[in-house]
C-alpha atoms as a PDB file:
ATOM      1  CA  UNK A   1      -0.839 -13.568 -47.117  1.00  0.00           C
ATOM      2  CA  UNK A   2      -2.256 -10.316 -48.236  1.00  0.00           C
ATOM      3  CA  UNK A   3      -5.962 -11.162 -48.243  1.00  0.00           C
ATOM      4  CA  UNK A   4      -5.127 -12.333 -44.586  1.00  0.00           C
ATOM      5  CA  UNK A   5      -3.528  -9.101 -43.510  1.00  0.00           C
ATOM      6  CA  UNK A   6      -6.803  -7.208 -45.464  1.00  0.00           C
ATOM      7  CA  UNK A   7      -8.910  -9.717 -43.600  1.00  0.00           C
ATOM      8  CA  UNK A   8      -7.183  -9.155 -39.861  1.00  0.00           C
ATOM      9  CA  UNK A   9      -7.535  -5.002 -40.424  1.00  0.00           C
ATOM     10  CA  UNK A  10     -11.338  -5.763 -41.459  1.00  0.00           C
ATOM     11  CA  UNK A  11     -11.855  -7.476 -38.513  1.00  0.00           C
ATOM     12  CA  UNK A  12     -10.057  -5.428 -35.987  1.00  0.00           C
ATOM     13  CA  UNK A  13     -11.796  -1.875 -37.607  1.00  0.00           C
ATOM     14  CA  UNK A  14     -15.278  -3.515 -36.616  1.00  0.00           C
ATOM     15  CA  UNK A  15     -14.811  -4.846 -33.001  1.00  0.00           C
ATOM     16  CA  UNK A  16     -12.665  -2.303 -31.607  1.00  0.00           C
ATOM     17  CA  UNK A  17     -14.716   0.336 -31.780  1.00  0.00           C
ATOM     18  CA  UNK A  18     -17.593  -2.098 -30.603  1.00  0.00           C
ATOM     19  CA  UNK A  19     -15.564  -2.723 -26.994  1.00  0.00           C
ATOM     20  CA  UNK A  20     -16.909  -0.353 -23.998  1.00  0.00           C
ATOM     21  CA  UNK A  21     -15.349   2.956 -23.234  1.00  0.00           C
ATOM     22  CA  UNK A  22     -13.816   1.741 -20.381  1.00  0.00           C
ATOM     23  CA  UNK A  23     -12.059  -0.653 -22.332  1.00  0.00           C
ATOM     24  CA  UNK A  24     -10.810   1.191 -25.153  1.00  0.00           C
ATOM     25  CA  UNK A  25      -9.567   4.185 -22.577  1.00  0.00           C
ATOM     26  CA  UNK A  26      -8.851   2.109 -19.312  1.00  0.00           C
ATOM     27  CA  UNK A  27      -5.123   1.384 -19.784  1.00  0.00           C
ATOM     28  CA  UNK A  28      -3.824   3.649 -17.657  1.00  0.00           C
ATOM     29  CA  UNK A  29      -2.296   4.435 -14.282  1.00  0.00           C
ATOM     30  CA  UNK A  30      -1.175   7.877 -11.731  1.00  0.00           C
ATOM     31  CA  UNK A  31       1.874   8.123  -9.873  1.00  0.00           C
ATOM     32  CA  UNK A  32       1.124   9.356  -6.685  1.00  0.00           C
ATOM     33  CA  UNK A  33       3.673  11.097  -4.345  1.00  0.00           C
ATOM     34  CA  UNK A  34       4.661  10.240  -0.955  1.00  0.00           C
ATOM     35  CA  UNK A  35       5.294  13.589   1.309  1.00  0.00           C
ATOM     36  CA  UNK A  36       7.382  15.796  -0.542  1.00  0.00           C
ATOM     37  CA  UNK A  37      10.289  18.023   0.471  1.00  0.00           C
ATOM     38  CA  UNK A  38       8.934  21.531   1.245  1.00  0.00           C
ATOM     39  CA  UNK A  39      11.761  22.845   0.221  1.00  0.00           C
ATOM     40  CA  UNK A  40      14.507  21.690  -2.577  1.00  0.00           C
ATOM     41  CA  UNK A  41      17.413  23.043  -2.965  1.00  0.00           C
ATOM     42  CA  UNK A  42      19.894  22.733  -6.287  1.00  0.00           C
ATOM     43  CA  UNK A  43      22.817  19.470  -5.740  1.00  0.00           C
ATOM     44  CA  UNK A  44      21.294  18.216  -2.181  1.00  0.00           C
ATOM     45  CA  UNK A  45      20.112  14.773  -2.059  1.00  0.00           C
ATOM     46  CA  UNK A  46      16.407  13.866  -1.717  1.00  0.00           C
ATOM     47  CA  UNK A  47      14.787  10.458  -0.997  1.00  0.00           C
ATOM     48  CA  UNK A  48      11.643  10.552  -2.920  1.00  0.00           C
ATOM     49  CA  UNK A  49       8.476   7.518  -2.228  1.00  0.00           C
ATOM     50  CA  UNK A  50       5.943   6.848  -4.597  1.00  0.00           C
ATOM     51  CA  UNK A  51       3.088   5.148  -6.124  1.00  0.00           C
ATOM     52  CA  UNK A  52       1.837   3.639  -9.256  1.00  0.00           C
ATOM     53  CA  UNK A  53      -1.619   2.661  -9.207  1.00  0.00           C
ATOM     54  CA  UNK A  54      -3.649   1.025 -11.910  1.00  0.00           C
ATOM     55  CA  UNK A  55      -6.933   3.253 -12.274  1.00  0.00           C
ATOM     56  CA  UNK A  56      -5.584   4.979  -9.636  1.00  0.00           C
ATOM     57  CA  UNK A  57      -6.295   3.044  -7.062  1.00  0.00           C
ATOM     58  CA  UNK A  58      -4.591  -0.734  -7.066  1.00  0.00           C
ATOM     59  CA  UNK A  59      -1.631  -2.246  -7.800  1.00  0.00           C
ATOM     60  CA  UNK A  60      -0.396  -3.323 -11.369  1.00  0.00           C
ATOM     61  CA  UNK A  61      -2.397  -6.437 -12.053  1.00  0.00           C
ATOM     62  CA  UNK A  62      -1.416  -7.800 -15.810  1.00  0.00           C
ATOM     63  CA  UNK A  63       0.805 -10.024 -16.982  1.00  0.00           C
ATOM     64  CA  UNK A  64       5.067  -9.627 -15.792  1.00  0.00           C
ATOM     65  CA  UNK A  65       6.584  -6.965 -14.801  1.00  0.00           C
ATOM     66  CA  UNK A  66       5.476  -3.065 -14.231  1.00  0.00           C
ATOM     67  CA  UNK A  67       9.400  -1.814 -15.932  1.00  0.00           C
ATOM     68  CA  UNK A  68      10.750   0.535 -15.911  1.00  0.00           C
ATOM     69  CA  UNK A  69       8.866   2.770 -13.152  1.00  0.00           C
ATOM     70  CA  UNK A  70      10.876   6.266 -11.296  1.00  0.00           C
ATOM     71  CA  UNK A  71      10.313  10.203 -12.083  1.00  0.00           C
ATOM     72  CA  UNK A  72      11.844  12.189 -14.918  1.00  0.00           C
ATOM     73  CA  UNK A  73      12.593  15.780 -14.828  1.00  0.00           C
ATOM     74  CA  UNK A  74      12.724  17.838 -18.035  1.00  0.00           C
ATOM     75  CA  UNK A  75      13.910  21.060 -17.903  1.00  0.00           C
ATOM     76  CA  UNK A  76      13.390  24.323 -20.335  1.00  0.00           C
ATOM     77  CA  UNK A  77      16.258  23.831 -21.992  1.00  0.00           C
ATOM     78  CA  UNK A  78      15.468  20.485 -22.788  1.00  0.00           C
ATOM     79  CA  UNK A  79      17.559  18.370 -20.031  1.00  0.00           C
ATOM     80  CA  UNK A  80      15.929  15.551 -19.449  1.00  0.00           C
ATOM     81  CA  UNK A  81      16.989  13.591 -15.630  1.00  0.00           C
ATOM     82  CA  UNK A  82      15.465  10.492 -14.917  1.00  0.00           C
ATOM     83  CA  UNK A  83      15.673   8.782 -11.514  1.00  0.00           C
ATOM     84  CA  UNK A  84      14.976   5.182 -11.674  1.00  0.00           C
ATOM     85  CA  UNK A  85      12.361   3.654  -8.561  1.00  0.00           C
ATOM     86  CA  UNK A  86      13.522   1.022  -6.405  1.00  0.00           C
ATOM     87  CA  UNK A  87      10.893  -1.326  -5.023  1.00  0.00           C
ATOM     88  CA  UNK A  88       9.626  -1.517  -1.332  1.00  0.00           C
ATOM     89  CA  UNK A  89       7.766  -4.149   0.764  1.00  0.00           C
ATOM     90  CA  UNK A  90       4.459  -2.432   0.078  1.00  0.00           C
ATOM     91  CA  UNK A  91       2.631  -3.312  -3.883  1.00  0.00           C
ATOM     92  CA  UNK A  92       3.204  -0.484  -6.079  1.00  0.00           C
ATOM     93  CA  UNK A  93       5.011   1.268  -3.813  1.00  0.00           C
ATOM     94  CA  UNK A  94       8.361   2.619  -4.561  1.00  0.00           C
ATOM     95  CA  UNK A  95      11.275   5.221  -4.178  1.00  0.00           C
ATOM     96  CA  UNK A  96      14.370   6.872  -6.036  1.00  0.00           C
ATOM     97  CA  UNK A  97      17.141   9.752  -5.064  1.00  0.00           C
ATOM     98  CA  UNK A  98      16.851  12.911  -6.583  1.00  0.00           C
ATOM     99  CA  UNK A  99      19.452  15.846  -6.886  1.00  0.00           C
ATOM    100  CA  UNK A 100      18.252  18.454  -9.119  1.00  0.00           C
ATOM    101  CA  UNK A 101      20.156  21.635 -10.592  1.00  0.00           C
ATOM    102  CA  UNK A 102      18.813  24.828 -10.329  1.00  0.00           C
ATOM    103  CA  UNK A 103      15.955  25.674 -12.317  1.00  0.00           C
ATOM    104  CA  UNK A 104      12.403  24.876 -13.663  1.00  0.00           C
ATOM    105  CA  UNK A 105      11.594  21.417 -14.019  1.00  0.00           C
ATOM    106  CA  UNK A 106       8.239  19.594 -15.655  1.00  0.00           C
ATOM    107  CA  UNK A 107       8.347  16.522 -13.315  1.00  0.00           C
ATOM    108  CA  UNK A 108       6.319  13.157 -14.168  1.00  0.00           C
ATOM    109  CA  UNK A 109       5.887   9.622 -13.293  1.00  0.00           C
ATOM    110  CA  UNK A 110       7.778   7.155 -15.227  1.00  0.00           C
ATOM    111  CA  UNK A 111       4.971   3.805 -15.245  1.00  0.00           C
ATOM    112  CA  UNK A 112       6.109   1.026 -17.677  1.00  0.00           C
ATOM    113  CA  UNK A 113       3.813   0.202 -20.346  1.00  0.00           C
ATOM    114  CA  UNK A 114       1.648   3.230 -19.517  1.00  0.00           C
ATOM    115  CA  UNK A 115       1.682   6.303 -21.081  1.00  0.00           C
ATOM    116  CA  UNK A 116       4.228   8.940 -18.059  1.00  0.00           C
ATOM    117  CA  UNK A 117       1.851  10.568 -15.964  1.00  0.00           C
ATOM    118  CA  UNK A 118       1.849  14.602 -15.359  1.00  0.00           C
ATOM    119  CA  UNK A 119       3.453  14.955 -11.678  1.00  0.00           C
ATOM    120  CA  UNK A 120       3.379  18.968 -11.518  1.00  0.00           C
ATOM    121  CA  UNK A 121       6.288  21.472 -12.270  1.00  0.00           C
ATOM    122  CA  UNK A 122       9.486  21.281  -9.884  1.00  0.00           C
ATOM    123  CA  UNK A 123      11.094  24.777  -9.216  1.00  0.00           C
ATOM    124  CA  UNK A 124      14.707  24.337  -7.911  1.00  0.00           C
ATOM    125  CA  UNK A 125      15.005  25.978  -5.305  1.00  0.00           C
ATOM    126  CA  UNK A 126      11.418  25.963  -4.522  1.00  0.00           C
ATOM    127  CA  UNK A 127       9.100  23.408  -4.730  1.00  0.00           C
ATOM    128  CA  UNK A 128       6.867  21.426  -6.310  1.00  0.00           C
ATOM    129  CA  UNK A 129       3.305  22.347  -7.468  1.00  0.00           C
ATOM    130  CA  UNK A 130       0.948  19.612  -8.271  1.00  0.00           C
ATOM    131  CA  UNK A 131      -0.280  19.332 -11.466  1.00  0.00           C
ATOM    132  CA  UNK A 132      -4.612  18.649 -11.855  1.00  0.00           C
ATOM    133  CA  UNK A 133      -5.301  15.173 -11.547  1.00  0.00           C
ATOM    134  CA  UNK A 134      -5.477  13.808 -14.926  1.00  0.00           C
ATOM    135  CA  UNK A 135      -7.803  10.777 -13.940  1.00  0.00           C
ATOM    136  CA  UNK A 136     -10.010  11.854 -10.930  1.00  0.00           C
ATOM    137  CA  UNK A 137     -11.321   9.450  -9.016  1.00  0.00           C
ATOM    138  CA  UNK A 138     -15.220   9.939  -8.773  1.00  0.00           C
ATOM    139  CA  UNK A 139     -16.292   9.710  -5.091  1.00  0.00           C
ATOM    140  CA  UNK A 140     -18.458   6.780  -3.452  1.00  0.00           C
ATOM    141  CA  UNK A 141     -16.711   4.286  -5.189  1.00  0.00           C
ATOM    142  CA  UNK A 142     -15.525   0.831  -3.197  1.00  0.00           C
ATOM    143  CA  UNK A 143     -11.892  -0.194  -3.274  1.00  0.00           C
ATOM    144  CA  UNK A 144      -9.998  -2.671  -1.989  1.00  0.00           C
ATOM    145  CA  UNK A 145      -7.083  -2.417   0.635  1.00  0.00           C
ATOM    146  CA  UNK A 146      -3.909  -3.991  -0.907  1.00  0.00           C
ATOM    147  CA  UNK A 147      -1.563  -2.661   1.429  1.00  0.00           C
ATOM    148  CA  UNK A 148      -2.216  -2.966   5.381  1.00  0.00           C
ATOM    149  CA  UNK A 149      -0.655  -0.441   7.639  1.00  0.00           C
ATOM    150  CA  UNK A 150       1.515   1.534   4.942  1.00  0.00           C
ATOM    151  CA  UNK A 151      -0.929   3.085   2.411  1.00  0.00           C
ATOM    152  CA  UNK A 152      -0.720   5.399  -0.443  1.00  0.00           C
ATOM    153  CA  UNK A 153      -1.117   9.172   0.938  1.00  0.00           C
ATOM    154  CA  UNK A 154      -4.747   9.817  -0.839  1.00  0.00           C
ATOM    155  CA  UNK A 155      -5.974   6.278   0.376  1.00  0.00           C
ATOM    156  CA  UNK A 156      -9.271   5.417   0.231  1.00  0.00           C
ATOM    157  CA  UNK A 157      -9.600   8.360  -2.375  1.00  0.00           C
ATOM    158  CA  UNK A 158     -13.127   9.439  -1.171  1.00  0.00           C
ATOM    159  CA  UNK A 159     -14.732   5.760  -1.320  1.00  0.00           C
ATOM    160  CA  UNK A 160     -17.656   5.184   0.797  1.00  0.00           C
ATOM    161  CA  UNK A 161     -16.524   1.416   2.179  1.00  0.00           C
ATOM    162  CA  UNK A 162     -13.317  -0.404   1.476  1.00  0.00           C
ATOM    163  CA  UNK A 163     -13.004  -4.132   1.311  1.00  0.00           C
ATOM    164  CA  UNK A 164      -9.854  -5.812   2.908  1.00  0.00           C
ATOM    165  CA  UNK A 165      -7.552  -8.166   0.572  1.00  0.00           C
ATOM    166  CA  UNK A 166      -7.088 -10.597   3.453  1.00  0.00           C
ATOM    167  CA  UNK A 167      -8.804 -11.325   5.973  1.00  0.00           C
ATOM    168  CA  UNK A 168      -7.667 -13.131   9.527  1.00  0.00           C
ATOM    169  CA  UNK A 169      -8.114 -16.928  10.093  1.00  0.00           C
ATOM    170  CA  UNK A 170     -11.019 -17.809  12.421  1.00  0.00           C
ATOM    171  CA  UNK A 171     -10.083 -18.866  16.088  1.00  0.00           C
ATOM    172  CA  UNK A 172     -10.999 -22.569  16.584  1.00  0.00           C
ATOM    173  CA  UNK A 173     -13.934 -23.544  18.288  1.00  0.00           C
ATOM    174  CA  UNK A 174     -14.340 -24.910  21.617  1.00  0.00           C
ATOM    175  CA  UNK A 175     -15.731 -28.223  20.450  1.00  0.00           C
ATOM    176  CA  UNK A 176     -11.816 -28.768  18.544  1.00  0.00           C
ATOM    177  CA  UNK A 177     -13.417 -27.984  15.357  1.00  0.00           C
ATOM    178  CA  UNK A 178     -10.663 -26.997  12.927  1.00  0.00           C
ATOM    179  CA  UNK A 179      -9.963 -23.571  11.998  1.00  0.00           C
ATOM    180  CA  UNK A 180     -11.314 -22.168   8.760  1.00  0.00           C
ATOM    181  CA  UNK A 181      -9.616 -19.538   6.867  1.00  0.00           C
ATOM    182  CA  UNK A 182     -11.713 -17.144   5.564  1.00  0.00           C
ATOM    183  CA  UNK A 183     -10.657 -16.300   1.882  1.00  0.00           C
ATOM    184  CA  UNK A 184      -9.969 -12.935   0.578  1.00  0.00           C
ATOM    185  CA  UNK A 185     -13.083 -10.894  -1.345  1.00  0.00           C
ATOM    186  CA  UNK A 186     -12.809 -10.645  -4.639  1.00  0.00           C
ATOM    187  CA  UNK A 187     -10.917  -7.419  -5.435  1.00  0.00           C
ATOM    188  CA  UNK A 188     -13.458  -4.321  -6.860  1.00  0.00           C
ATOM    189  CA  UNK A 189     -11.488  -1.651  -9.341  1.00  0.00           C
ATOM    190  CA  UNK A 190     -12.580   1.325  -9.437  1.00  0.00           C
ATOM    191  CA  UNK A 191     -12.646   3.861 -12.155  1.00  0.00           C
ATOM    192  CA  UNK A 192     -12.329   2.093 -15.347  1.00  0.00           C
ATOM    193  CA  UNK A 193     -13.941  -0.729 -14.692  1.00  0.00           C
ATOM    194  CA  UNK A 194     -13.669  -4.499 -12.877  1.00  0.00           C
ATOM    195  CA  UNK A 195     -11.377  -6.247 -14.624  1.00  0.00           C
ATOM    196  CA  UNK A 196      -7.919  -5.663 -16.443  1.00  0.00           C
ATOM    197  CA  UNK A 197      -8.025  -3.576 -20.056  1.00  0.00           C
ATOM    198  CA  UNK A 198      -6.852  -6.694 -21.933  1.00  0.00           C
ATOM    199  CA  UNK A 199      -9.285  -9.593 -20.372  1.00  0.00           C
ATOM    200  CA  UNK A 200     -12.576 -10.140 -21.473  1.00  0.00           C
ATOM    201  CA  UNK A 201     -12.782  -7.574 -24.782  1.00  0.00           C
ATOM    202  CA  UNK A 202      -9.707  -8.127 -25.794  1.00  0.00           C
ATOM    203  CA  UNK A 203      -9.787 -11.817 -25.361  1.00  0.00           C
ATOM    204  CA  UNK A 204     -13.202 -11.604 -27.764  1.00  0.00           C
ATOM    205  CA  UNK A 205     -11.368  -9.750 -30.356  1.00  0.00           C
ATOM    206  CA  UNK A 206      -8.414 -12.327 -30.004  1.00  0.00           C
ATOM    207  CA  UNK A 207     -10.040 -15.614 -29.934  1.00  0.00           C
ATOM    208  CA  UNK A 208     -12.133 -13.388 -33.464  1.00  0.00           C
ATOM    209  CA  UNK A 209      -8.784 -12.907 -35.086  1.00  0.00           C
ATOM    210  CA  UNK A 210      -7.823 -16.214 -34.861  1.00  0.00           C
ATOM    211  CA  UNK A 211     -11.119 -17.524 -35.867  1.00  0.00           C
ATOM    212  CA  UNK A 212     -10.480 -15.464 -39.355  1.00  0.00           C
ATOM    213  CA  UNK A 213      -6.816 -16.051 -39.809  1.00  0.00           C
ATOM    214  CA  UNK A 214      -7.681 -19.952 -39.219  1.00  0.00           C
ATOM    215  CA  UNK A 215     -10.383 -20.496 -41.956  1.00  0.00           C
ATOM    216  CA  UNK A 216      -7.875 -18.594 -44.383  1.00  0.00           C
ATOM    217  CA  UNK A 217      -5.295 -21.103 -43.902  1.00  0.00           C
ATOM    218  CA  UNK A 218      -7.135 -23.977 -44.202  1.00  0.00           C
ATOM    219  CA  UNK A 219      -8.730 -22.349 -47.684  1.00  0.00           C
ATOM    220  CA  UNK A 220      -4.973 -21.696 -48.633  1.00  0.00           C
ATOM    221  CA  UNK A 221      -4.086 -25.204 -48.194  1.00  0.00           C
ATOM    222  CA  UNK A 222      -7.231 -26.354 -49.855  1.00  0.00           C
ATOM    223  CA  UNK A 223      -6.269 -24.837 -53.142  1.00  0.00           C
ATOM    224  CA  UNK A 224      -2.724 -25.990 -53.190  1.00  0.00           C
ATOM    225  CA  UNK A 225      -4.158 -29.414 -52.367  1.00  0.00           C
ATOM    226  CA  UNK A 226      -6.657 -29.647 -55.621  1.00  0.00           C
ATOM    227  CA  UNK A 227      -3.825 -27.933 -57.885  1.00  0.00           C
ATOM    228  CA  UNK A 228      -1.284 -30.784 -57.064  1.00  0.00           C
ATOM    229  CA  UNK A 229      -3.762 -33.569 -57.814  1.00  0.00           C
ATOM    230  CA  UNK A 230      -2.522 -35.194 -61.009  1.00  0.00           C
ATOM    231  CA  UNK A 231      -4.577 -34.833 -63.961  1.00  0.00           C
ATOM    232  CA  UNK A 232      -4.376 -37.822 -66.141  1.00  0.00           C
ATOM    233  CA  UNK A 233      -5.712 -41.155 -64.764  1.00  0.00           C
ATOM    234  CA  UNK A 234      -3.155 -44.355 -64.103  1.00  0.00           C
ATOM    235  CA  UNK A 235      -5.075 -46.172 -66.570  1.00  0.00           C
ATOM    236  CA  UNK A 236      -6.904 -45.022 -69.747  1.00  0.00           C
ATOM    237  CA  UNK A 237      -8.480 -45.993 -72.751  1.00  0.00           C
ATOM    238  CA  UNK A 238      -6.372 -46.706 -75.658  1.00  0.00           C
ATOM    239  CA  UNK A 239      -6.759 -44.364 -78.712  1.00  0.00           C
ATOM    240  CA  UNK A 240      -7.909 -45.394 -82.676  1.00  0.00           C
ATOM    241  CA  UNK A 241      -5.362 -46.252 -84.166  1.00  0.00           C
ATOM    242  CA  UNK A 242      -3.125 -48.167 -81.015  1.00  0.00           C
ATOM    243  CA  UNK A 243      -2.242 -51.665 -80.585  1.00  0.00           C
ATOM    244  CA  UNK A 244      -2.863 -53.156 -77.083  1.00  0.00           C
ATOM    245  CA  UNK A 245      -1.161 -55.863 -76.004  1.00  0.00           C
ATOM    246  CA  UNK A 246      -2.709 -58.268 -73.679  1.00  0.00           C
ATOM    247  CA  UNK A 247      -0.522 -60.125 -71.196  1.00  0.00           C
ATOM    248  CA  UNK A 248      -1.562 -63.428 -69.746  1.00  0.00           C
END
């Protein structure tokens, strides 16, 4: 079990740092803000909407759940508030109540599995100021439109074309020819690459582990194989000085 522990680390030091950059640094995802209140002011109520995006620009796309997703507020003192999202009809799209006490506030976006993402600071009463973007998205790059007529606010984040997600059924032809539905292009990410952090790298370094922790095994049960074989033959030669007795 130890050499295949020693074995697994071995493997894992030499193809991780062999996966693209986009790989090894594209898990990760921005909540975005719906309009905010202008002014907030200490114990009223505030409906709050808001996005997580995947690379900043589509909706969670691995495996289960995105949980648990909503804004937390931490104050100078060290209060922490967290206001858990609710989901709406639109993908990634969500929203929570907030009533804040007076004060300062570092506000950021609660996203699952991702690491919370830096929202701005939250002066009550006041406002909020934005924080920098943490993951700007560079401009002229294509994205797809998962949403329809509600978007998220910075939607289409500077890109030079978008591509629908689905796209209307053909009217049928005069001639009774039946209708064709026109399926959905394939879905382009942008910033961070095409395809989920976890598919094709990881799936190489996965289907490599396994490869080594397999042939270790079967070398394991080699060995115990050859040291239970029995030694001594069924049948051997008698020794000097031995009668044998012949039967039959």
């Amino acid at each position: 079990m130890r050499r295949l522990i020693v074995a697994l680390a071995a493997m894992a030091a030499i193809l991780v740092p062999a996966l693209p950059a986009h790989a090894r640094a594209g898990f990760w995802a921005v909540t975005e803000l719906d309009p905010f209140p202008a002014k907030v002011r200490p114990g009223v109520s505030y409906v709050v909407g808001f996005w997580v995006l995947q690379h900043g620009t589509h909706p969670y796309e691995g495996p289960g759940g995105l949980e648990p997703v909503g804004l937390r507020l931490t104050g100078e003192d060290g209060t922490t508030l967290t206001f858990d999202g609710t989901p709406l009809p639109e993908p990634a799209h969500y929203a929570t109540s907030i009533k804040v006490p007076a004060g300062r506030w570092r506000a950021q976006g609660v996203q699952g599995m991702f690491a919370p993402y830096e929202i701005g600071t939250l002066t009550v009463p006041g406002g909020l100021k934005a924080a920098p973007p943490q993951f700007p998205v560079p401009a002229g790059a294509e994205v797809t439109d998962y949403w329809g007529p509600v978007k998220p606010p910075g939607f289409p984040w500077k890109a030079t074309s978008v591509v629908p997600n689905r796209l209307p059924a053909t009217t049928p032809a005069a001639s009774a020819e039946p209708a064709r539905t026109i399926r959905p292009a394939p879905a382009v990410a942008a910033a961070g690459g095409g395809s989920s952090p976890w598919r094709e790298p990881y799936a190489l370094v996965a289907v490599a582990v396994m490869a080594v922790a397999g042939t270790l095994l079967v070398q394991r049960a080699a060995r115990t194989v050859v040291r239970r074989r029995p030694h001594d033959p069924s049948e051997r030669e008698p020794r000097e000085g031995e009668e044998v007795i012949s039967m039959g």
